[in-house]
Protein backbone atom coordinates (compact mmCIF):
# COMPACT_ATOMS: atom_id res chain seq x y z
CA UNK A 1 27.16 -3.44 76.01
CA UNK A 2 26.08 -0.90 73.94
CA UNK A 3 23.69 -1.93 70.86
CA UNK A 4 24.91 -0.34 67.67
CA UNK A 5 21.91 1.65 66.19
CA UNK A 6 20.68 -0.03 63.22
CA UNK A 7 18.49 1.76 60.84
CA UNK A 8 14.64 0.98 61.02
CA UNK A 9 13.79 0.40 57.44
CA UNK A 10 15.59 -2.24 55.37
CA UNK A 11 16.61 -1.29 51.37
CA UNK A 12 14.71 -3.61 49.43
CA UNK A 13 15.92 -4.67 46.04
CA UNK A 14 13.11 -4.73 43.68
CA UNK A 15 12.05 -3.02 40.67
CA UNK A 16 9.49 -0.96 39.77
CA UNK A 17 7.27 -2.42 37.34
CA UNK A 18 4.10 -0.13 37.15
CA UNK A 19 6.13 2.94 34.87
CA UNK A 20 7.56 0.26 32.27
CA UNK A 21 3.37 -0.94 32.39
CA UNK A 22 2.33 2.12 31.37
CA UNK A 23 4.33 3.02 28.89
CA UNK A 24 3.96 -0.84 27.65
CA UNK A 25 0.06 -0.09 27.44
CA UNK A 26 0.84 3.72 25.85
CA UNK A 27 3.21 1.99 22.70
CA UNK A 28 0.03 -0.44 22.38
CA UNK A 29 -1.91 1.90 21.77
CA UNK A 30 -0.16 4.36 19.15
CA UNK A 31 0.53 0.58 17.41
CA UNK A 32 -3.47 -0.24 17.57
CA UNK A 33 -4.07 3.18 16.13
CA UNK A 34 -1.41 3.63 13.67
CA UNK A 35 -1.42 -0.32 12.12
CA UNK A 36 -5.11 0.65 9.97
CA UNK A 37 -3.16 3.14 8.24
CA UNK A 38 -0.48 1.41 6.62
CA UNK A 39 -2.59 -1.39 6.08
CA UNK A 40 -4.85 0.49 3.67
CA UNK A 41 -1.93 0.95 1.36
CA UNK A 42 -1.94 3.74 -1.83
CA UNK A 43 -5.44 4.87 -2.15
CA UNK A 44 -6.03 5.90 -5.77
CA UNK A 45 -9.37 6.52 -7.57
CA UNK A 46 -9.24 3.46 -10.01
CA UNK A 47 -11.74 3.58 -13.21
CA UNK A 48 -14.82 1.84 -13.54
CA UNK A 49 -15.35 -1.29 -16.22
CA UNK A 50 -18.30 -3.31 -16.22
CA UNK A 51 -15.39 -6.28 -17.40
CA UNK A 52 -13.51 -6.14 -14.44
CA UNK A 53 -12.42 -9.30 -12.92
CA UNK A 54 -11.06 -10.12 -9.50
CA UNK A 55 -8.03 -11.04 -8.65
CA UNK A 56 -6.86 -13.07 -5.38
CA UNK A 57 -4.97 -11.12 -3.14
CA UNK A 58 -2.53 -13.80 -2.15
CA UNK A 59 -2.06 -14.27 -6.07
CA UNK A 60 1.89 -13.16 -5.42
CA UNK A 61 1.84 -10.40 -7.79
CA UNK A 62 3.86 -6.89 -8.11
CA UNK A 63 1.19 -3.72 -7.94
CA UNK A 64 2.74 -0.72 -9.62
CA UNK A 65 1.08 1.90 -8.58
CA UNK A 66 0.58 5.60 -10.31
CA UNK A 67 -0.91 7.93 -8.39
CA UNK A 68 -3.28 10.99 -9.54
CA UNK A 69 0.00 13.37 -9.46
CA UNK A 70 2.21 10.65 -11.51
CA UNK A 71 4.09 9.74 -8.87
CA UNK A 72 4.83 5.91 -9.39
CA UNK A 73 5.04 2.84 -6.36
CA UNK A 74 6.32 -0.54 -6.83
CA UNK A 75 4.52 -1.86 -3.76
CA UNK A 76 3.98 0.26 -1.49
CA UNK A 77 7.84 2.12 -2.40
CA UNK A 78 8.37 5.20 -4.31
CA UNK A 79 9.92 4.56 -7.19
CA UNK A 80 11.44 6.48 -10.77
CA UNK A 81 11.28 4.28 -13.75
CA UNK A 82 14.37 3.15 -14.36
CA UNK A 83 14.68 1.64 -10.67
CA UNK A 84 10.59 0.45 -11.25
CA UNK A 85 12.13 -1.29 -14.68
CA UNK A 86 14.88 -2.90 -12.61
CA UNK A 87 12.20 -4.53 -9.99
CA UNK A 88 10.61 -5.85 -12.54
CA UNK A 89 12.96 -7.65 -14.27
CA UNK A 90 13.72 -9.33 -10.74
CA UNK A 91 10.32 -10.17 -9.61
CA UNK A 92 8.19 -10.57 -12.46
CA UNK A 93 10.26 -12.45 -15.28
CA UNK A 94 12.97 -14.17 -12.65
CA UNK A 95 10.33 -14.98 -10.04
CA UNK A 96 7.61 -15.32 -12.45
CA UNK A 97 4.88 -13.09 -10.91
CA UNK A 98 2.58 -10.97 -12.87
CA UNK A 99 2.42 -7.18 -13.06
CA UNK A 100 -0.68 -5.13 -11.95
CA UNK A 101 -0.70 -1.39 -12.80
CA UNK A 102 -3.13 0.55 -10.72
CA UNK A 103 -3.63 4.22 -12.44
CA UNK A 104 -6.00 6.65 -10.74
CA UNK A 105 -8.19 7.98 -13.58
CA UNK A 106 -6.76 11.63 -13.62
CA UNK A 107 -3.37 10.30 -14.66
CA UNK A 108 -2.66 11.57 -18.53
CA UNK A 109 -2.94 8.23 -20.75
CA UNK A 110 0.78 8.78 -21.55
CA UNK A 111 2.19 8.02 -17.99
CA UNK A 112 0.29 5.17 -17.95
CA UNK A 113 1.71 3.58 -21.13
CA UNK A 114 5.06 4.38 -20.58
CA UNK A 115 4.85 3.00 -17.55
CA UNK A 116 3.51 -0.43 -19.11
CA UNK A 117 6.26 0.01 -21.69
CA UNK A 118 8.94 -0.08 -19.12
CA UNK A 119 7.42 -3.01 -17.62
CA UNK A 120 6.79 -4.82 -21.04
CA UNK A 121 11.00 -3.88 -22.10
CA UNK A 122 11.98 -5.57 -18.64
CA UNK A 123 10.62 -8.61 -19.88
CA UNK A 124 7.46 -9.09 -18.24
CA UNK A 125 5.06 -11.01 -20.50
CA UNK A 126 2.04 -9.75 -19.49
CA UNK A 127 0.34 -6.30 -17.97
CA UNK A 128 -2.41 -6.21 -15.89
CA UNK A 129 -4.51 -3.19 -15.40
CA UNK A 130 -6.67 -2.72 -12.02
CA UNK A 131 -9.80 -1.16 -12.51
CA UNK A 132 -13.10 -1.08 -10.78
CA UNK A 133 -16.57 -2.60 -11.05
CA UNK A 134 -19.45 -0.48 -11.20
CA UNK A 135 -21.83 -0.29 -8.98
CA UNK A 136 -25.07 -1.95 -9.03
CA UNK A 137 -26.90 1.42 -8.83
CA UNK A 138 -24.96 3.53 -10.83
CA UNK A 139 -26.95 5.79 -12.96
CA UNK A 140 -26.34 5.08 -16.66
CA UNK A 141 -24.85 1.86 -16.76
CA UNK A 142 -26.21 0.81 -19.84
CA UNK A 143 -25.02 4.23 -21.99
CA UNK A 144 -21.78 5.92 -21.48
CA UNK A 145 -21.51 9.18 -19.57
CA UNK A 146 -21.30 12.57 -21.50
CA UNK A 147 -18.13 14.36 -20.72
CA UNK A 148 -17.69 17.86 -19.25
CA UNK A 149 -18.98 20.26 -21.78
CA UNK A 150 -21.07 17.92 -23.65
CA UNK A 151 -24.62 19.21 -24.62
């Protein structure tokens, strides 16, 4: 009898694990380094008050944000007025939260308050502006700063 030749190594069914790993451990770490990012949210240069008050973060308010080029944010979205007016209406007067407008200082006076007009015509009762405290050693805290080109 003649043995039929059999081959030496048997195919074993298994998967490779150790790519899927690595690129497991590569995604981890573009999520670590990407998540402080968007957590920071719209950074704008607020102005300082020596009346500010501080508001809870888990208050469940809307932040409208404008920043220094007048671009405006309802949350962290990009938003034109008319669509800012419409969230508004549904979160602030139907869900009863208040409104927070966060202006960097370099935005003209006039975005600002038509901004808090088109809140005000959607019905919210109440706007909130976000400012900053100043700090403990700021120079001049007890007289206001000249402006540019004052003598």
């Amino acid at each position: 009898m003649a043995r039929r030749d059999r081959p030496r190594h048997r195919l074993q069914a298994a998967i490779n694990v150790l790519p899927f790993v690595d690129v497991m451990l590569v995604l981890l770490v573009i999520f670590l380094a990407a998540v402080p990012a968007l957590v920071q949210g719209l950074s704008v240069d607020l102005p300082f008050t020596r009346t500010a008050e501080a508001v809870h973060e888990d208050a469940g308010h809307i932040v409208i944000t404008i920043k220094k080029d007048g671009t405006l944010y309802v949350e962290d979205f990009t938003a034109l007025l008319p669509d800012m007016e419409k969230h508004v209406r549904v979160l602030a007067v139907e869900r009863n939260k208040r409104v927070y407008v966060r202006a960097d200082k370099e935005v003209p006076h006039g975005r600002v308050v038509e901004v808090m007009d088109a809140v005000k015509r959607a019905g919210a009762p109440a706007v909130y502006l976000v400012t900053e405290p100043y700090p403990e050693d700021a120079p001049g805290q007890g007289q206001p700063q000249p402006g540019p080109g004052a003598p």
